[in-house]
Structure formats: C-alpha cells, structure tokens
C-alpha atoms as a PDB file:
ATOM      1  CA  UNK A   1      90.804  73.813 140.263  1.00  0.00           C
ATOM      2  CA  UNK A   2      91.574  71.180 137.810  1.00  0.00           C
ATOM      3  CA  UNK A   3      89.527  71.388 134.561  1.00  0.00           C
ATOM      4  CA  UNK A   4      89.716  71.452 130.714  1.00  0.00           C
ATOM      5  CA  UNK A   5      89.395  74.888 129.921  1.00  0.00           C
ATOM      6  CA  UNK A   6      89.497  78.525 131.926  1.00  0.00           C
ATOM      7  CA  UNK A   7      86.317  80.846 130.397  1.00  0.00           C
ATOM      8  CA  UNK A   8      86.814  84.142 131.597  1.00  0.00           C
ATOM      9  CA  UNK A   9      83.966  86.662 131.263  1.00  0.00           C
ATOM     10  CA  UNK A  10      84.540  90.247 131.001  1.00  0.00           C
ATOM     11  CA  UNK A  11      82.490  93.659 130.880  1.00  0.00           C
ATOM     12  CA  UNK A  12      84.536  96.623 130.101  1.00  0.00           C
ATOM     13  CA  UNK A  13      83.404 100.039 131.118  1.00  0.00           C
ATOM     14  CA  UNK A  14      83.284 103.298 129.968  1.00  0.00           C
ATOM     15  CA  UNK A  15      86.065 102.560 126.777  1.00  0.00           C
ATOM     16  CA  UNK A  16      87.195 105.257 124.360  1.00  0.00           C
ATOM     17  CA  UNK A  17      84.126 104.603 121.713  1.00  0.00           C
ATOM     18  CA  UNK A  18      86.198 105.660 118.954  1.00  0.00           C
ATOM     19  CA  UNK A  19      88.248 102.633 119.814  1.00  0.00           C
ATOM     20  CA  UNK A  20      85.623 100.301 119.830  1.00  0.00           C
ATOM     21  CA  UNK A  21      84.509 101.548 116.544  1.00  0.00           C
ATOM     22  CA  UNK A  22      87.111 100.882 114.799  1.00  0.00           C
ATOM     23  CA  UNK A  23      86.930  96.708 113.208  1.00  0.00           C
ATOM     24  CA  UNK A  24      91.191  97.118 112.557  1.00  0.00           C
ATOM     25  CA  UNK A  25      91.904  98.212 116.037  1.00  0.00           C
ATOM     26  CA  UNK A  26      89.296  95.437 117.470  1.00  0.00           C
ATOM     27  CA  UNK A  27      90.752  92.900 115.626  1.00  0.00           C
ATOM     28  CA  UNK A  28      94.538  93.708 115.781  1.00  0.00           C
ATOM     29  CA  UNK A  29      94.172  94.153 119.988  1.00  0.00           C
ATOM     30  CA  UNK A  30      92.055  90.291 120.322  1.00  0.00           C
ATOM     31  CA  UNK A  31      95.252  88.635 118.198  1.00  0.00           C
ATOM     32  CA  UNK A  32      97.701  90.589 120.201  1.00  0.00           C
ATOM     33  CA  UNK A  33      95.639  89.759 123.344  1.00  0.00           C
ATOM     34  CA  UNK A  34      95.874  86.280 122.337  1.00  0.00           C
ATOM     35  CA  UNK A  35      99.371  86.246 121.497  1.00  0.00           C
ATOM     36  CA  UNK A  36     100.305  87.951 124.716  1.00  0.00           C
ATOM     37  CA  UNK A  37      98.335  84.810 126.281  1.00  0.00           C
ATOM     38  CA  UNK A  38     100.501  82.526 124.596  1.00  0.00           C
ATOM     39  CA  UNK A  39      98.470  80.987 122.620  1.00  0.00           C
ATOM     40  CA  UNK A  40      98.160  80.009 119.052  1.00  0.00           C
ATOM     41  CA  UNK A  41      96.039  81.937 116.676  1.00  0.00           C
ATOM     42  CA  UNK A  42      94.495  79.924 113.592  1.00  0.00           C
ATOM     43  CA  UNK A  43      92.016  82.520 112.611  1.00  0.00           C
ATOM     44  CA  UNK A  44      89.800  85.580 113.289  1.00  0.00           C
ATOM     45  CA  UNK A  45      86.529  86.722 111.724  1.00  0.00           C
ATOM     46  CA  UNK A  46      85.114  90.229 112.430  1.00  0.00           C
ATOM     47  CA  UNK A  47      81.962  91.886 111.731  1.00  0.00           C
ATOM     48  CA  UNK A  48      81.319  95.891 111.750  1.00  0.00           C
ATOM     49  CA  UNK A  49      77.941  96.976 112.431  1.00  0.00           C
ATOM     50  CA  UNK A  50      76.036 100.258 111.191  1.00  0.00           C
ATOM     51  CA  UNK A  51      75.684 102.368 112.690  1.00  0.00           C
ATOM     52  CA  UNK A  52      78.499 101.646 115.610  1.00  0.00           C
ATOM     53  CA  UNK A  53      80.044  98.748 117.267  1.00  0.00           C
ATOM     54  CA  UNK A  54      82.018  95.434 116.399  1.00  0.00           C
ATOM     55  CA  UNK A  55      81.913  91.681 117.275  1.00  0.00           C
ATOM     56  CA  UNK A  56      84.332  89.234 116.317  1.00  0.00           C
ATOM     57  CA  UNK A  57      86.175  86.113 117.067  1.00  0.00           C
ATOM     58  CA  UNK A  58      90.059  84.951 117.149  1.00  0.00           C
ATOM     59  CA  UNK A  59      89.995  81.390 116.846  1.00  0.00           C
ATOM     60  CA  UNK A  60      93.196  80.028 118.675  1.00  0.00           C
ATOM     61  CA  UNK A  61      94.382  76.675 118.485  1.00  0.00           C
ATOM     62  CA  UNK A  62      93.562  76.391 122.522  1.00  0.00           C
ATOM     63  CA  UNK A  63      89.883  77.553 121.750  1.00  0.00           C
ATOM     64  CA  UNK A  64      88.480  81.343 120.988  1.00  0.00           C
ATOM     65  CA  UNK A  65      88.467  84.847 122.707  1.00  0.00           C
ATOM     66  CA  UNK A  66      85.334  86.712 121.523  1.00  0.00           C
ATOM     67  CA  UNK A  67      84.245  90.180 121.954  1.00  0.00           C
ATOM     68  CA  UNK A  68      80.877  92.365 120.924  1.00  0.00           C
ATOM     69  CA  UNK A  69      81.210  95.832 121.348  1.00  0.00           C
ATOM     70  CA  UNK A  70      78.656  99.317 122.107  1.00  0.00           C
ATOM     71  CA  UNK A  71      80.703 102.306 121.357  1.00  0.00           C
ATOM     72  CA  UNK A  72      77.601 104.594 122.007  1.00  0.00           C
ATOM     73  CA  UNK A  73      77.916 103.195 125.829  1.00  0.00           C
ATOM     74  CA  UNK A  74      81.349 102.530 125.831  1.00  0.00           C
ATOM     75  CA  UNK A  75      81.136  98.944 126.786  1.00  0.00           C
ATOM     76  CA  UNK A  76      82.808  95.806 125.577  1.00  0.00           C
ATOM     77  CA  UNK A  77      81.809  92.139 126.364  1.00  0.00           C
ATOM     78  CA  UNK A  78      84.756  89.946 126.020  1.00  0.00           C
ATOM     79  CA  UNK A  79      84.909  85.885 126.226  1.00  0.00           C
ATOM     80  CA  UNK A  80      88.467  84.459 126.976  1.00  0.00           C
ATOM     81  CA  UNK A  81      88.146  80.662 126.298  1.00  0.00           C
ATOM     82  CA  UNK A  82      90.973  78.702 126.582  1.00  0.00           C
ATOM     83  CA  UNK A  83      91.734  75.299 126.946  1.00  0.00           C
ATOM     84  CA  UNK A  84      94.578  73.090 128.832  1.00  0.00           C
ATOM     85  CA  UNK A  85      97.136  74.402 131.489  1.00  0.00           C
ATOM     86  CA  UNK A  86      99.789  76.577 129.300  1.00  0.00           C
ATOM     87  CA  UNK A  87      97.719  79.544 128.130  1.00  0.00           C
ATOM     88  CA  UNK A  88      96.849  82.014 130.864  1.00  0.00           C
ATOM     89  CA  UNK A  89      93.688  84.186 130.248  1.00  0.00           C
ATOM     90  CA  UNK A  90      94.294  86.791 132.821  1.00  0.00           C
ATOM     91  CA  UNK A  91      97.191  88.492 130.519  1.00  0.00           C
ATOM     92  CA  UNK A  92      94.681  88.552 127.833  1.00  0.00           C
ATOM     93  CA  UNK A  93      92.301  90.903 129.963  1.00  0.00           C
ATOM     94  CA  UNK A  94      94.591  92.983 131.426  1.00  0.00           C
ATOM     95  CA  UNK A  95      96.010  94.175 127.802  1.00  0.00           C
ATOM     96  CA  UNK A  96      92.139  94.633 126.519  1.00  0.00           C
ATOM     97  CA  UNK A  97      91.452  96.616 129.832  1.00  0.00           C
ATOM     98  CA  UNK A  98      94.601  98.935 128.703  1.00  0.00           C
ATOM     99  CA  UNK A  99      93.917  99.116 124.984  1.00  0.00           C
ATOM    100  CA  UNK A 100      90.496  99.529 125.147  1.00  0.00           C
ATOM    101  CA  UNK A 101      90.795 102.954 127.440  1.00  0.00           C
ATOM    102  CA  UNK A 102      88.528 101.110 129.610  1.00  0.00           C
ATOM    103  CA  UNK A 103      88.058 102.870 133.125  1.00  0.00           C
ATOM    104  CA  UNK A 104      86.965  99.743 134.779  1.00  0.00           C
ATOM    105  CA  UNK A 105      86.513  95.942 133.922  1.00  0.00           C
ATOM    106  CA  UNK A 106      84.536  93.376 135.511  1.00  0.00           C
ATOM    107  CA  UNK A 107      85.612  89.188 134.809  1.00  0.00           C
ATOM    108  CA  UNK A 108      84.696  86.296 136.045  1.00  0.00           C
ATOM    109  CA  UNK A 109      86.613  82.440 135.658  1.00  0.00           C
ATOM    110  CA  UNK A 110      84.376  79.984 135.270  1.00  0.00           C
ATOM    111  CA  UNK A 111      85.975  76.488 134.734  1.00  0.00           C
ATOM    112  CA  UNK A 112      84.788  74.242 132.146  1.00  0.00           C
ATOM    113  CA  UNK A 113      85.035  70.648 131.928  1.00  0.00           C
ATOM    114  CA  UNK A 114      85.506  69.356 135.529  1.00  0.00           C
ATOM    115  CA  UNK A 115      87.085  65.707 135.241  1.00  0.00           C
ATOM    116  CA  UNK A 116      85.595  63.907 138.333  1.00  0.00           C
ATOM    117  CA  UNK A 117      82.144  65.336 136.601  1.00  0.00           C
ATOM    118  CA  UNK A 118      83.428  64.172 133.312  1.00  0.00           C
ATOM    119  CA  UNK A 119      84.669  60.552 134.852  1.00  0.00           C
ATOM    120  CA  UNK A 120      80.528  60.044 136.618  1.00  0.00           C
ATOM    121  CA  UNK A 121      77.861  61.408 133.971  1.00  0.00           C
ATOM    122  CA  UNK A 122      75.391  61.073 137.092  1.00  0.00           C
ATOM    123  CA  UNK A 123      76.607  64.178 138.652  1.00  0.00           C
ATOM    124  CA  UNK A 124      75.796  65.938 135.144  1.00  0.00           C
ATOM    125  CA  UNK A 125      71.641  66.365 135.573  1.00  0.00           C
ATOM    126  CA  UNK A 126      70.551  68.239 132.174  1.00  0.00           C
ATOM    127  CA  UNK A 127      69.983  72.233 132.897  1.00  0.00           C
ATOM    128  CA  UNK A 128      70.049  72.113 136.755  1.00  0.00           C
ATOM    129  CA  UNK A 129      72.715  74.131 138.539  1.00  0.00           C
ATOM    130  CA  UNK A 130      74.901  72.581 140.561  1.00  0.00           C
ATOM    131  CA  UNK A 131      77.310  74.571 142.644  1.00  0.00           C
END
C-alpha cells in the first residue's frame, strides 16, 4: 500500500526482565534497532523508572521508534514509526524480538498518511473509523 509512513506496533512477551531493566541496554538495542533499519538516528531520550521498567525514544531522521517497558511482567511495547520507502521496520522488530529474550512478539503495520485520502479531505470525517 502506498503511504507516508509504516507504524508498526509491537507487544513483546515474556522478555528476560533483567534486560528490560536495564536504561543502557534499552537504549543501546532501539539505536542499533534503528540502525539495522537503515535509518538515521538524530537523537534518543530515555527515562528509568523506580522501582522497574524503562521508556524511551530514538528520534531518527525518518521519524521515532519508541518503547515502554514492565520487567515485573516481562513485556515490552514497542512503536516503529518510520517514514518514506527506504527504511524497513520489520528488521527493527526482529532484532528487539532477539535482544530482548522475548519468547513471543505480537506487531501490527498500520499505514499512515494514505495519499488519495490526503489528495480529498472529504474522505477524512474527524474520529470515525473508516476501514
């Protein structure tokens, strides 16, 4: 489908919760996820909470990948935005998948941006859902 950006959703289950503990780790696997990706990184901001878990962002010059973390459940929820048609997300989860020990993962692409919507704003109606 043609569209300005690719926002992938991801759970990941049952993740070694020392892993997502630990801010360095966190941080170091989103800029290498991004990087594997191909895209550009411009800059990251991450945020330890007490007493477990971690969110953050990697700004990259094609948009962001995000994740929040629950060590005590072993979950991560990740956000893979990325804009135009050279960055791939789907590298991006696989590698979190690995380095996060996760068991299983769950993603979904939703495409953002459609350009025939974009072209008529009539087929945009506020809130409603439109499949």
């Amino acid at each position: 489908m043609n569209s300005l950006g690719r926002h992938v959703l991801v759970d990941l289950y049952d993740c070694d919760a020392a892993l997502l503990n630990d801010l360095k780790f966190i941080e170091a696997s989103m800029k290498q996820a991004a990087a594997g990706a191909g895209a550009t990184v411009v800059a990251a901001s991450f945020h330890p909470f007490n007493p477990c878990g971690v969110s953050g962002i990697v700004a990259i010059q094609e948009s962001h990948l995000a994740v929040h973390t629950w060590p005590e459940h072993g979950f991560a929820a990740v956000d893979l935005f990325t804009c135009g048609s050279e960055i791939d997300p789907w590298p991006a989860y696989e590698y979190l998948k690995s380095a996060f020990g996760a068991a299983h993962g769950t993603a979904m692409e939703i495409h953002r941006g459609i350009p025939d919507r974009l072209a008529d704003p009539k087929k945009v109606r506020g809130s409603d859902i439109d499949v």
